[in-house]
Protein backbone atom coordinates (compact mmCIF):
# COMPACT_ATOMS: atom_id res chain seq x y z
CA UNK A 1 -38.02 37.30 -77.95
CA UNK A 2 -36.13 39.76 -76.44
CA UNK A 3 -32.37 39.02 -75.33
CA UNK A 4 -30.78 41.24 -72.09
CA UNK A 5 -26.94 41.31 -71.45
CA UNK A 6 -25.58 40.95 -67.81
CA UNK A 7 -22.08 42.69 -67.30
CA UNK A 8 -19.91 43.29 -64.13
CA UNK A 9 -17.18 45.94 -63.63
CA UNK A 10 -14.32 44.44 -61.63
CA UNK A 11 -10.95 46.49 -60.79
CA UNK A 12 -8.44 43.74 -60.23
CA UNK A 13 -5.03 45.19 -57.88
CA UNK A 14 -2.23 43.31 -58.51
CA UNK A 15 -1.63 42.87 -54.29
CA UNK A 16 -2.78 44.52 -51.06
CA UNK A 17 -0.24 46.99 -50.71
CA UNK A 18 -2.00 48.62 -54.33
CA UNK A 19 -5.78 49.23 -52.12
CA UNK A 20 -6.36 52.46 -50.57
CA UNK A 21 -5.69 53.12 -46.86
CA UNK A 22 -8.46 52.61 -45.60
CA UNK A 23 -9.68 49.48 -47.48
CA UNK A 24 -6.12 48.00 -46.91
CA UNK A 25 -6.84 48.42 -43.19
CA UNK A 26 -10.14 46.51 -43.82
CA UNK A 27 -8.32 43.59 -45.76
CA UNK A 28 -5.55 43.47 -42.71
CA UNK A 29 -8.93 43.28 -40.28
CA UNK A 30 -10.42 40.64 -42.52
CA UNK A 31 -6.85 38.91 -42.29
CA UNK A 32 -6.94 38.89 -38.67
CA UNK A 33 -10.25 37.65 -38.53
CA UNK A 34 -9.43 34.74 -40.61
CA UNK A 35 -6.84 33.74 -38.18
CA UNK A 36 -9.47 32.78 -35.42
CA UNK A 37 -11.91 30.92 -37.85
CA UNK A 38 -12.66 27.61 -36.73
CA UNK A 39 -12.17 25.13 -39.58
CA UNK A 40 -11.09 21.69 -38.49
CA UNK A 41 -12.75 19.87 -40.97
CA UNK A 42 -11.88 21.74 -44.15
CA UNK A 43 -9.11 23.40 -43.18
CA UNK A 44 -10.54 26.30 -45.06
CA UNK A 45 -10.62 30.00 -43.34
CA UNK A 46 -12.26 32.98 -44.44
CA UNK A 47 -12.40 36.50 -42.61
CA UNK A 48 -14.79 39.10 -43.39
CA UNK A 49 -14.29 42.87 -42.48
CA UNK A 50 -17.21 45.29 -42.79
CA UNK A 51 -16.85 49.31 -42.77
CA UNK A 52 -19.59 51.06 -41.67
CA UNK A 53 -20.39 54.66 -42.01
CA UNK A 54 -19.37 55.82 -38.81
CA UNK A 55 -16.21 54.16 -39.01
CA UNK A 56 -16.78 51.05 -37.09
CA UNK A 57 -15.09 48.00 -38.37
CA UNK A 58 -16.76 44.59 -37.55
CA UNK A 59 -15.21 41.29 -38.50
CA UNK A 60 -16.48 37.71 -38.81
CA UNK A 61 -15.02 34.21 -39.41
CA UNK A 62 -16.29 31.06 -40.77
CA UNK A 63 -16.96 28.39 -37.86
CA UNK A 64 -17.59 24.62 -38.92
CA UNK A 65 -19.23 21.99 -37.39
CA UNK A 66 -19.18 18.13 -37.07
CA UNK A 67 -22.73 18.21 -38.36
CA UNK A 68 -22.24 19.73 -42.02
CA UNK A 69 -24.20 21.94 -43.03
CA UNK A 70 -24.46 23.41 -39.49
CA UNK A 71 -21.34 26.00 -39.77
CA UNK A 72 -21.78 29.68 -41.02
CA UNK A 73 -19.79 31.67 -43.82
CA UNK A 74 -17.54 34.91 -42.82
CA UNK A 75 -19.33 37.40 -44.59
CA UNK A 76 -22.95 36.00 -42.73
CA UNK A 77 -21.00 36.13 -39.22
CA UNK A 78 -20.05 39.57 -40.05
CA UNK A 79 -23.02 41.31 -41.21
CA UNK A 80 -25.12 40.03 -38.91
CA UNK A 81 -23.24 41.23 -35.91
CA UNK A 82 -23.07 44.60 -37.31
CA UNK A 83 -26.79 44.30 -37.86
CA UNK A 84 -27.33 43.65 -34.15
CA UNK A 85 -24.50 45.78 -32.82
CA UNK A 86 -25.18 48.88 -35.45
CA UNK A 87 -28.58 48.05 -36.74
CA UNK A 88 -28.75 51.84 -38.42
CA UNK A 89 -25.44 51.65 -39.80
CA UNK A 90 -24.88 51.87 -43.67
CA UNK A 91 -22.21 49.39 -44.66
CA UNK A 92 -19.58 50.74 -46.95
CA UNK A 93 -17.19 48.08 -48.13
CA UNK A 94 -16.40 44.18 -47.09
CA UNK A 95 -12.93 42.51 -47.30
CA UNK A 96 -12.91 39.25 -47.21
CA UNK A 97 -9.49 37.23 -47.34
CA UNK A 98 -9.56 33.09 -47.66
CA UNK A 99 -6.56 30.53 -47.22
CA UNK A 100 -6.26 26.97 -46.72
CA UNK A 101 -4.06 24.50 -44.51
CA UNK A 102 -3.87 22.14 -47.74
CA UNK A 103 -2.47 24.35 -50.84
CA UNK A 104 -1.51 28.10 -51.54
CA UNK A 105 -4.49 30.31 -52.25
CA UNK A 106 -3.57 32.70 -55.04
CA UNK A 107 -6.79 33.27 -56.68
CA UNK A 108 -9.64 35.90 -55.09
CA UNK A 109 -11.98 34.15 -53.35
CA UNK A 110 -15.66 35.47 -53.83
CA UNK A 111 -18.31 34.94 -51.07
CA UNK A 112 -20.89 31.95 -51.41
CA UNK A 113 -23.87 31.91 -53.12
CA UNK A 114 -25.77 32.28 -49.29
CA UNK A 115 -23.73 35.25 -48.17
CA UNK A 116 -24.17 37.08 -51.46
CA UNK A 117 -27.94 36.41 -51.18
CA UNK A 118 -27.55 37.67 -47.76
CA UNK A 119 -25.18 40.56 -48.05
CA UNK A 120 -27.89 41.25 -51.34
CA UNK A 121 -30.41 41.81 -48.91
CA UNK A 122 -28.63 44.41 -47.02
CA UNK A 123 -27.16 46.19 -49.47
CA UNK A 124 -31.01 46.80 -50.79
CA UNK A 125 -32.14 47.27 -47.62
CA UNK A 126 -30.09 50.57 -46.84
CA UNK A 127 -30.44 51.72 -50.97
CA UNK A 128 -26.71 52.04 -50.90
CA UNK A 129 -23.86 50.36 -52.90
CA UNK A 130 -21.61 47.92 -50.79
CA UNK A 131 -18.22 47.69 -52.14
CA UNK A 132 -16.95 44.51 -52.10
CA UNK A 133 -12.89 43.57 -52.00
CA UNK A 134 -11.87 39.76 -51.97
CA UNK A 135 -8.39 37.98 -52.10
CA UNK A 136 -7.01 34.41 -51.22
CA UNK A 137 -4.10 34.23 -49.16
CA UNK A 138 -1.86 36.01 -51.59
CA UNK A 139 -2.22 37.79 -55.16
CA UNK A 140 -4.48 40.29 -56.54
CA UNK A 141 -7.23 41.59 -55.07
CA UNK A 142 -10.59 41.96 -56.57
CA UNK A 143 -13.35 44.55 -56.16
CA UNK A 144 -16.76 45.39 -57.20
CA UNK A 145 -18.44 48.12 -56.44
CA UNK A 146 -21.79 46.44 -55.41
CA UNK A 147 -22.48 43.31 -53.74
CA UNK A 148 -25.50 43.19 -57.03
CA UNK A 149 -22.47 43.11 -59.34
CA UNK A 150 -21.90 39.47 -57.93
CA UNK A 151 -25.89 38.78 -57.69
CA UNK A 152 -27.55 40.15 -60.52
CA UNK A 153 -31.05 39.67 -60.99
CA UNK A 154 -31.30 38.93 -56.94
CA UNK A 155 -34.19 37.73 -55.61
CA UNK A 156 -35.07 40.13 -52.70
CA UNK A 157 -38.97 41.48 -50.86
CA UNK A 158 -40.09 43.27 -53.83
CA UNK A 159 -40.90 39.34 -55.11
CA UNK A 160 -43.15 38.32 -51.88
C-alpha cells in the first residue's frame, strides 16, 4: 500500500482593495457581471471575469431557469464565450464574485464542481496555469494559482 498526500496553496487577502491592479479590475468586472445574472429562483448571483493574454476581459453570469437543472454557472458562461470569441487565447486569471438576495455573503465562494471540471479542461488544454481569485459579496478574497489546485486528480482526455 502506498499512501499519496494532496495539498493546495491558497493566498487569502483580507479584501479587494489588497489584489493587484489588474486582478482588482478583474474582480470589479466579475462584480459587474454579477449584477445582470438572472436568478429569480435562488436569488443567488455569481459573475465570472476571465483575463486573457492579450488583455481582453470577458465576463459571464449565472442564468436560471424554471426547469432546474436547465441554468448555467458564471464561470461556464464565461469561458465558453471567450472560447468562441478568442478561441487561441491563453486565459490568465478568473474572478469570480457571488452574493445573495437572502443573507450577507462573507465567505469566498469557489466555483462548482461542473465549472471546475470545465475550467480543468481548459486550463490543460492551453498547458498553462489559470489563476483563480474568488470572493462573496464582501471579505477576503481567495486565490489559487491553478484551477488543478481546486481539482486535483481531474479527470481530463488523457483517460479516453
Amino acid at each position: 500500500m502506498k499512501q499519496l498526500e494532496i495539498t493546495t496553496q491558497i493566498t487569502v487577502f483580507e479584501s479587494i482593495d489588497e489584489l493587484p491592479i489588474d486582478i482588482k479590475l478583474l474582480m470589479n468586472k466579475a462584480i459587474e457581471a454579477k449584477q445582470m445574472a438572472y436568478a429569480p429562483y435562488s436569488k443567488f448571483k455569481v459573475g465570472a471575469a476571465l483575463l486573457l493574454e492579450n488583455g481582453s476581459i470577458i465576463t459571464g453570469n449565472n442564468q436560471e431557469n424554471a426547469a432546474y437543472p436547465s441554468g448555467i454557472c458564471a464561470e461556464r458562461v464565461a469561458i465558453w464565450k471567450a472560447s468562441s470569441e478568442f478561441p487561441n487565447q491563453k486565459i490568465l486569471a478568473l474572478a469570480i464574485s457571488a452574493s445573495s438576495a437572502t443573507l450577507v455573503v462573507n465567505e469566498p465562494v469557489s466555483p462548482c464542481g461542473a465549472c471546475r471540471q470545465t475550467l480543468s479542461e481548459y486550463e490543460i488544454n492551453q498547458e498553462d496555469k489559470i489563476a483563480v481569485y474568488f470572493m462573496g459579496e464582501i471579505g477576503n478574497v481567495m486565490k489559487t494559482n491553478s484551477v488543478l489546485d481546486l481539482l486535483p486528480m481531474a479527470f481530463d482526455k488523457s483517460l479516453l
